[in-house]
N, C-alpha and C. Protein backbone atom coordinates (compact mmCIF):
# COMPACT_ATOMS: atom_id res chain seq x y z
N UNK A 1 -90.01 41.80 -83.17
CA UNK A 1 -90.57 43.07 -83.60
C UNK A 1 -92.09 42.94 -83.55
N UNK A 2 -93.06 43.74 -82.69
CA UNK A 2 -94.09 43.91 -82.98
C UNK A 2 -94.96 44.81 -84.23
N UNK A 3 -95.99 44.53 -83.68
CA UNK A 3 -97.14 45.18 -85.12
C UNK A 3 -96.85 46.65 -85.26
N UNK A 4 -96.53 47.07 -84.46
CA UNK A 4 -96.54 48.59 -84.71
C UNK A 4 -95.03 48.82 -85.82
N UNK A 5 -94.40 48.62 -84.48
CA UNK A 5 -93.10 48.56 -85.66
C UNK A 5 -92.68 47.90 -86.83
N UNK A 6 -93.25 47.27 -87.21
CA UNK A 6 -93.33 46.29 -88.54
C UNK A 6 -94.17 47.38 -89.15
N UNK A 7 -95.36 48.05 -88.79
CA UNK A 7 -95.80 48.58 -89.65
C UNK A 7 -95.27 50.21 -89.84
N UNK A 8 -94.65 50.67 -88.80
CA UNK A 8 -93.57 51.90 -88.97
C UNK A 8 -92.58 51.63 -90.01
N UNK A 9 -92.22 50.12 -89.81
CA UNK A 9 -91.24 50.11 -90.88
C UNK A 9 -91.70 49.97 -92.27
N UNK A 10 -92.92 49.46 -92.41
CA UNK A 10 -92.86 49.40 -93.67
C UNK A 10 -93.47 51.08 -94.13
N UNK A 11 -94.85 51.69 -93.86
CA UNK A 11 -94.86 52.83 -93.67
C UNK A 11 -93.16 53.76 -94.36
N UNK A 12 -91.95 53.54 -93.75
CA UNK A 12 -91.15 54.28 -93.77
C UNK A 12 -90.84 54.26 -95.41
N UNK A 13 -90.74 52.69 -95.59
CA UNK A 13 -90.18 52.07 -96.92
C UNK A 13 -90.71 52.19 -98.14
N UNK A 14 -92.37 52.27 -97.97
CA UNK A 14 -93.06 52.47 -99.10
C UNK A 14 -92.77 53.97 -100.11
N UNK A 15 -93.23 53.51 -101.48
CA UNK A 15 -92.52 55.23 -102.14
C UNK A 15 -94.32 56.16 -102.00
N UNK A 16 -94.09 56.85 -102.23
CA UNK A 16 -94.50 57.88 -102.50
C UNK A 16 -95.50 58.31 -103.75
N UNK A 17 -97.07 57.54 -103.15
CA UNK A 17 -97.68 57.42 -104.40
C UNK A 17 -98.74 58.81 -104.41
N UNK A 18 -98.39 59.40 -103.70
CA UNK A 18 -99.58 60.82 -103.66
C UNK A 18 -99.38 61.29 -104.80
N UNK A 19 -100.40 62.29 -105.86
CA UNK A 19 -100.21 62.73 -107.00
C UNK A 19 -99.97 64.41 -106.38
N UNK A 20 -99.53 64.77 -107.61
CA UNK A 20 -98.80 65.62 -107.39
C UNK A 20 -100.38 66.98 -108.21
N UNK A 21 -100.55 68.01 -107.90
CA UNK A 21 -101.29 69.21 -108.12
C UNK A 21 -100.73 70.04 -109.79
N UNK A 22 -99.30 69.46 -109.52
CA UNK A 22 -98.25 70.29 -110.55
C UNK A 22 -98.43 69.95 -111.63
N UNK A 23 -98.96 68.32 -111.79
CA UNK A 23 -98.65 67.88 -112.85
C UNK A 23 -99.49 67.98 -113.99
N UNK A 24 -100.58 68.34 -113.84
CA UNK A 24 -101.03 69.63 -114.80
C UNK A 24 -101.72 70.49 -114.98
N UNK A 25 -101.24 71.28 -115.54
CA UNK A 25 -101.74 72.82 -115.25
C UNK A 25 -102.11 73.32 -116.33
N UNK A 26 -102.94 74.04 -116.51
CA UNK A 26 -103.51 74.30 -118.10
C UNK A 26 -102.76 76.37 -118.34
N UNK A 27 -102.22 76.46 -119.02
CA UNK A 27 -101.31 78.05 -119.18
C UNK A 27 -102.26 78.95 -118.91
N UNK A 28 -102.23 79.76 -118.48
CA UNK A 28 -103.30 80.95 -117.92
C UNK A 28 -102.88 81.88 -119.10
N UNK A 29 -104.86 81.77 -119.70
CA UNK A 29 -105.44 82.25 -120.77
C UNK A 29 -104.56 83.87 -120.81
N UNK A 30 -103.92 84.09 -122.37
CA UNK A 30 -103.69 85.35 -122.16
C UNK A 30 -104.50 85.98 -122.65
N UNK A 31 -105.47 86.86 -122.31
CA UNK A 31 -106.73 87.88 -123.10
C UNK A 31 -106.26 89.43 -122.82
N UNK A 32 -107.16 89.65 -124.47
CA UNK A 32 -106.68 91.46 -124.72
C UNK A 32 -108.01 91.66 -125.46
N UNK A 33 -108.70 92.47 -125.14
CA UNK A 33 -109.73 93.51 -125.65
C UNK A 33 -109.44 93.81 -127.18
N UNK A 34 -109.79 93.67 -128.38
CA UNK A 34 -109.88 94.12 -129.39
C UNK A 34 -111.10 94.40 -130.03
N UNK A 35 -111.20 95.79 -129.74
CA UNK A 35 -112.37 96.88 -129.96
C UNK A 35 -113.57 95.61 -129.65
N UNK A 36 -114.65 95.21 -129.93
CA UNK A 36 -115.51 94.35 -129.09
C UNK A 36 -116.04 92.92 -129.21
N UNK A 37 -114.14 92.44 -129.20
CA UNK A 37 -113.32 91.23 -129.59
C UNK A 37 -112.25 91.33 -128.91
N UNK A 38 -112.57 89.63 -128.03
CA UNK A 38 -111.74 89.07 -126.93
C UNK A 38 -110.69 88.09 -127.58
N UNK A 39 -109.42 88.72 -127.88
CA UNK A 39 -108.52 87.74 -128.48
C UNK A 39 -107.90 86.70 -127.27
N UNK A 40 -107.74 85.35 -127.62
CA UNK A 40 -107.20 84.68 -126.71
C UNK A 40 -105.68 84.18 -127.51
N UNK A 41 -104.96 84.86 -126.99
CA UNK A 41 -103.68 85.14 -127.61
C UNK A 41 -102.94 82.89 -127.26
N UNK A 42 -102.56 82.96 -126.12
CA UNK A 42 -101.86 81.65 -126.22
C UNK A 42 -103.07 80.38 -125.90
N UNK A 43 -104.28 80.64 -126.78
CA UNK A 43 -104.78 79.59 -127.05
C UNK A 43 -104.57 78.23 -127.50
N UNK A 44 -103.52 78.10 -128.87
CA UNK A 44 -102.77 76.79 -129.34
C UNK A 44 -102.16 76.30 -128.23
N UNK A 45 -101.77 76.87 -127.31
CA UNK A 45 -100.53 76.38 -126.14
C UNK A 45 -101.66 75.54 -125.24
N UNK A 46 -102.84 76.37 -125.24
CA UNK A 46 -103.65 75.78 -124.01
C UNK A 46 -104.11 74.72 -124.57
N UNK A 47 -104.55 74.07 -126.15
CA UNK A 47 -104.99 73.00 -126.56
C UNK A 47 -104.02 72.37 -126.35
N UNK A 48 -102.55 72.59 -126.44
CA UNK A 48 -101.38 71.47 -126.39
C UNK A 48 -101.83 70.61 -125.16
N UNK A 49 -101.95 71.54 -124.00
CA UNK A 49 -101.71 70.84 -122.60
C UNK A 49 -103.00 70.29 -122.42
N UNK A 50 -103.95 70.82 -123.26
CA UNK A 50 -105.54 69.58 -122.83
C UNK A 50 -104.99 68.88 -123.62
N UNK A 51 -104.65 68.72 -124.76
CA UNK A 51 -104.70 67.50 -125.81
C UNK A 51 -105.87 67.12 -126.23
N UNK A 52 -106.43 67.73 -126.71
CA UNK A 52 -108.16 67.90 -127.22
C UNK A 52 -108.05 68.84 -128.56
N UNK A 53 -109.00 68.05 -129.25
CA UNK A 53 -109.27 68.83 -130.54
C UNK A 53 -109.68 70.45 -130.34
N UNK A 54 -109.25 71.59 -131.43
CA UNK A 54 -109.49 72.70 -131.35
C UNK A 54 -110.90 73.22 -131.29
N UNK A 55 -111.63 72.25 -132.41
CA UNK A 55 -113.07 73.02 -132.54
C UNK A 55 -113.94 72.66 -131.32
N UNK A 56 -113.67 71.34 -130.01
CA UNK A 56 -114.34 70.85 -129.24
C UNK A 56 -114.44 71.91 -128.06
N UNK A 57 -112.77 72.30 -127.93
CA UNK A 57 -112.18 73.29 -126.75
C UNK A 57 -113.25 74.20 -127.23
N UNK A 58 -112.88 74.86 -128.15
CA UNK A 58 -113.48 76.03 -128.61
C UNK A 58 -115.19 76.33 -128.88
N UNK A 59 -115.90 75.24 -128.97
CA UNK A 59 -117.61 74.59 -129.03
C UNK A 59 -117.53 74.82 -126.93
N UNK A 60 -116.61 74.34 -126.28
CA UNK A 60 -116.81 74.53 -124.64
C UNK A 60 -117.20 75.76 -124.34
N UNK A 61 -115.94 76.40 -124.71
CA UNK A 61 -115.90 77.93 -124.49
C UNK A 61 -116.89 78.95 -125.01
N UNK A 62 -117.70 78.77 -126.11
CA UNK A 62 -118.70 79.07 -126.92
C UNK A 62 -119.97 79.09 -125.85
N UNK A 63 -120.34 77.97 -125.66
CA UNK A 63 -121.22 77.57 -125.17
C UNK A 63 -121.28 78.11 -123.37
N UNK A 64 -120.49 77.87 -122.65
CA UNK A 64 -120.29 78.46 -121.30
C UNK A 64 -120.18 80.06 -121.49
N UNK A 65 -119.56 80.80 -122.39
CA UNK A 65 -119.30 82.07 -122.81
C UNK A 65 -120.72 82.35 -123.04
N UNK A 66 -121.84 81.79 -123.50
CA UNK A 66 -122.76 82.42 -124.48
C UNK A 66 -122.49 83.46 -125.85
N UNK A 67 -121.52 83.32 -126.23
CA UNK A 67 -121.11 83.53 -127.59
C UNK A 67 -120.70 82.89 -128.82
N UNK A 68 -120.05 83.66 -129.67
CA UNK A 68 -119.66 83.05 -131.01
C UNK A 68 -118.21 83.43 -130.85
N UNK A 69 -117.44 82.61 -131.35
CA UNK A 69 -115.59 82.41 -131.15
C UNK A 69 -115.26 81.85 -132.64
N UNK A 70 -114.03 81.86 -133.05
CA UNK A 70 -113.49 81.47 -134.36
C UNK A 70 -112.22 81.25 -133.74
N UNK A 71 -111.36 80.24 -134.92
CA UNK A 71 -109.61 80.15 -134.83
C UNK A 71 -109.08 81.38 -135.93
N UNK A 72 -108.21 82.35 -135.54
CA UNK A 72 -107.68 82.84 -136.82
C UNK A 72 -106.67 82.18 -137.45
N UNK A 73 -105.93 82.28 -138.22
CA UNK A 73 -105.18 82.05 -139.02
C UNK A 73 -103.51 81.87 -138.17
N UNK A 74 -103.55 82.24 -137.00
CA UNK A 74 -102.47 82.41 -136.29
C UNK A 74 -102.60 81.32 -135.22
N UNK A 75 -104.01 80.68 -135.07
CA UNK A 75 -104.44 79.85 -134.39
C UNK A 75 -105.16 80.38 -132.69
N UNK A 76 -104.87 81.82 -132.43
CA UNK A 76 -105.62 82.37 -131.64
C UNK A 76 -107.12 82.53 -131.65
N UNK A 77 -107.57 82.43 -130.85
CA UNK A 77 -108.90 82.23 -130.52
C UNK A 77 -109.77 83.66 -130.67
N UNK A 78 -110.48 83.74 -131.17
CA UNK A 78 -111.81 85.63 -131.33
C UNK A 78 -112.90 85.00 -131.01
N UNK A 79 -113.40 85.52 -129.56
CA UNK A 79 -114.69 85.54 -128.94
C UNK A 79 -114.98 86.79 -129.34
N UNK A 80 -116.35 87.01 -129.44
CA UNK A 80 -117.10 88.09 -129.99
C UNK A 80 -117.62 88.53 -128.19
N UNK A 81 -117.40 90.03 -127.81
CA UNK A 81 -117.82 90.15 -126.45
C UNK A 81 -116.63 90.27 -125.65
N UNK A 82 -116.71 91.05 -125.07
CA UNK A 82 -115.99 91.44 -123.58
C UNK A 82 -115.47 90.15 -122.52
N UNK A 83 -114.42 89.86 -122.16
CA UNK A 83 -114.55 88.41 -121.20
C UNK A 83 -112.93 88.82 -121.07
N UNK A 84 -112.92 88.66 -119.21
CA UNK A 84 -111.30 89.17 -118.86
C UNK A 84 -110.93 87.87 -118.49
N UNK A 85 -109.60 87.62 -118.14
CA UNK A 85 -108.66 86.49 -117.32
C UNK A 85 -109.52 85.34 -116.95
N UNK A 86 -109.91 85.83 -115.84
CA UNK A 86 -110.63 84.95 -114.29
C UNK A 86 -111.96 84.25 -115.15
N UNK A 87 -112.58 85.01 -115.77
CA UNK A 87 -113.85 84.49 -116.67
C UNK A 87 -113.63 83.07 -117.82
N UNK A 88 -112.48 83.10 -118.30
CA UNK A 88 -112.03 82.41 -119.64
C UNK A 88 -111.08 80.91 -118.58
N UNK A 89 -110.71 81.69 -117.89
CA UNK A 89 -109.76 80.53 -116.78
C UNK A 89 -110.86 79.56 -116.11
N UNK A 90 -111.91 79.92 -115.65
CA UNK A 90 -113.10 79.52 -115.39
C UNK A 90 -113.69 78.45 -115.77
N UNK A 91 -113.87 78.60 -116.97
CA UNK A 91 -114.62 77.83 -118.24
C UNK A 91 -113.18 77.17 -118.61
N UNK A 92 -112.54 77.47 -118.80
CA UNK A 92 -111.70 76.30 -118.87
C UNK A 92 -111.08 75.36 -117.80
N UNK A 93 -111.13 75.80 -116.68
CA UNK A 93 -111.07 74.77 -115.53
C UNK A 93 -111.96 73.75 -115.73
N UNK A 94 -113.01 74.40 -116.06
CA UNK A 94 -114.62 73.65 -116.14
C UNK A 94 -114.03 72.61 -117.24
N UNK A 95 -113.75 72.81 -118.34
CA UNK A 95 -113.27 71.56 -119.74
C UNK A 95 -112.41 70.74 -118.76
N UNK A 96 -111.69 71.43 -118.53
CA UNK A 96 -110.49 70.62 -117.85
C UNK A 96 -111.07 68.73 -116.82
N UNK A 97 -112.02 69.75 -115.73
CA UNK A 97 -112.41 69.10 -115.22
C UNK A 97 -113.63 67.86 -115.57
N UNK A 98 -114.28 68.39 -116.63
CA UNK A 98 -115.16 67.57 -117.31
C UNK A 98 -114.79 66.58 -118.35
N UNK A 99 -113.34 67.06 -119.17
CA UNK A 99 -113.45 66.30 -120.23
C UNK A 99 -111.56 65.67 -120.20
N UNK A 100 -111.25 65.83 -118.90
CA UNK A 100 -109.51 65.87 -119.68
C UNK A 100 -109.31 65.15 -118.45
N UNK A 101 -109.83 65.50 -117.17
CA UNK A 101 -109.17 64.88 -115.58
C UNK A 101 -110.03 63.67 -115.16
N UNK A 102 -109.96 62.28 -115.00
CA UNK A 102 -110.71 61.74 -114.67
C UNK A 102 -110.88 61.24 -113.51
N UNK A 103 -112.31 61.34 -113.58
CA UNK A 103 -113.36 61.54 -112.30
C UNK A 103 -112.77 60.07 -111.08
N UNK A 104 -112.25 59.25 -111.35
CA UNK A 104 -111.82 57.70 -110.87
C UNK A 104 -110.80 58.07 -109.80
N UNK A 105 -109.85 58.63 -110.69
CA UNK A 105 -108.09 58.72 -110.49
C UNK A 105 -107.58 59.78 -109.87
N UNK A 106 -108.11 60.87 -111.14
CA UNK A 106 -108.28 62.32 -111.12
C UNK A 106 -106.75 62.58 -111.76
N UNK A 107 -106.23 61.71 -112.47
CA UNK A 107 -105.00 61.75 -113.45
C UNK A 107 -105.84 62.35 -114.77
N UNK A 108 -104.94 63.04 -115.47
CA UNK A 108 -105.07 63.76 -116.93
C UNK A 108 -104.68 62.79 -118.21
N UNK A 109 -104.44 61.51 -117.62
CA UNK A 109 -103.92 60.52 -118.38
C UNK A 109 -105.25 60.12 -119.87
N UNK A 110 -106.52 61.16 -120.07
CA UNK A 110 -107.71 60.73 -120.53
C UNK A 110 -107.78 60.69 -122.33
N UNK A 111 -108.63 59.99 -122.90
CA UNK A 111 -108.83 60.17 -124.26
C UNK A 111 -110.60 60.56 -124.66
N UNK A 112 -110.40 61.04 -125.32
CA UNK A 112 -112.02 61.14 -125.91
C UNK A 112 -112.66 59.95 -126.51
N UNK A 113 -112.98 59.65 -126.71
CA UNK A 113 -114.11 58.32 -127.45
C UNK A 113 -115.58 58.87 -127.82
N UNK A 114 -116.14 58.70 -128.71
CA UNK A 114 -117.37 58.83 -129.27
C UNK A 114 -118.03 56.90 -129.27
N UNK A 115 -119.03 56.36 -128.85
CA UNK A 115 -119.54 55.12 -128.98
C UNK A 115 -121.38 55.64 -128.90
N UNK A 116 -121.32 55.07 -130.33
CA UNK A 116 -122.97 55.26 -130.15
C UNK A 116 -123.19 56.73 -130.09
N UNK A 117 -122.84 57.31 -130.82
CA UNK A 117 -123.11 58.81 -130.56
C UNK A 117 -123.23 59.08 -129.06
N UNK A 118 -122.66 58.51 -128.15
CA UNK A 118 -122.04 58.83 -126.60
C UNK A 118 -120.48 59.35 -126.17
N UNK A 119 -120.24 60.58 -125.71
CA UNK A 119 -118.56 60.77 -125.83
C UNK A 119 -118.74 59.87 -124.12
N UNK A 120 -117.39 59.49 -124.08
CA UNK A 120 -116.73 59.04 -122.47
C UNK A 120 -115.08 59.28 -122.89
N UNK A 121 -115.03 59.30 -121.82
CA UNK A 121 -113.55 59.58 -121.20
C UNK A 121 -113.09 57.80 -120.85
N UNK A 122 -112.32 58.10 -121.65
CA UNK A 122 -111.01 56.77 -121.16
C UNK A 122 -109.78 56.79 -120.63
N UNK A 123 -109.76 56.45 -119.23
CA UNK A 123 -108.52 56.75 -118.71
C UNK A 123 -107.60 56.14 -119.08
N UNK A 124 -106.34 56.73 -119.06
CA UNK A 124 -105.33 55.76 -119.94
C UNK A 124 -104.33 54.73 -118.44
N UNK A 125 -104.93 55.82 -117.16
CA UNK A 125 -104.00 55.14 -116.22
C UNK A 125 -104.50 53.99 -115.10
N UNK A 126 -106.14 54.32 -115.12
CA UNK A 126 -106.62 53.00 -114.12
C UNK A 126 -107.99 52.62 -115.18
N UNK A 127 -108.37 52.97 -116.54
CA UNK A 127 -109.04 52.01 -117.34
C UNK A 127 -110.39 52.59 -116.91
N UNK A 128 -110.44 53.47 -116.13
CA UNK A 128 -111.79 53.77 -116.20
C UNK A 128 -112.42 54.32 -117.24
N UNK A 129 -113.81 54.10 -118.20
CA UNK A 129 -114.72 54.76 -118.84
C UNK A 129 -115.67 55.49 -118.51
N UNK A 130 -116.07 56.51 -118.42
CA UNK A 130 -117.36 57.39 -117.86
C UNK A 130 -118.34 58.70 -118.80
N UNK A 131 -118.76 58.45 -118.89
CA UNK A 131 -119.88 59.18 -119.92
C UNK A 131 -119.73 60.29 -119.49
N UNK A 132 -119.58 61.39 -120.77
CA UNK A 132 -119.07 63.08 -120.00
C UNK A 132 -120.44 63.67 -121.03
């Protein structure tokens, strides 16, 4: 057997290490206008799937929004100001990508860390650390 085919064969044999796009997806923000207050209705759902503290998500969204936001009591989110779908999905891609997917791997496998009043991202799946 030559090189080629030795390497067709193994080629054939190896599994299947490509990552997958699916594997996570953050729930698309549900928003509704309340008089001139942006409720973000399945907000708790969207912290589930970052796995990030509420007030941090919510300090993101603040800050990229240029507004003021609160948790109510139901755990939905009140931005003060007008802001549809595509706008809120946005800014949270943006968290997503800054603080939850890491930059190494690009697995969601990440934790927060504070050192030295420095946050980094710790990957949980190839060990990388990186200052966010």
């Amino acid at each position: 057997m030559d090189y080629d085919e030795q390497l067709d064969r193994a080629l054939d044999q190896k599994s299947d290490t490509e990552g997958s796009d699916s594997r996570f997806e953050i729930p698309e923000p549900n928003v509704r206008k309340e008089g001139n207050v942006t409720v973000y209705e399945n907000f708790q759902s969207t912290l589930d799937r970052l796995d990030r503290e509420d007030e941090h998500v919510l300090k993101f969204i603040q800050d990229e929004l240029g507004t003021s936001a609160q948790i109510d009591e139901s755990g939905r989110a009140r931005l003060t100001g007008e802001f549809d779908q595509d706008r809120v999905e946005t800014v949270l891609d943006d968290y997503a990508d800054t603080y939850v997917i890491c930059p190494e791997c690009g697995l969601p496998d990440t934790n927060l860390e504070t050192e030295d009043g420095t946050e980094r991202l710790h990957c949980e799946a190839c060990g990388a650390r990186t200052t966010v």
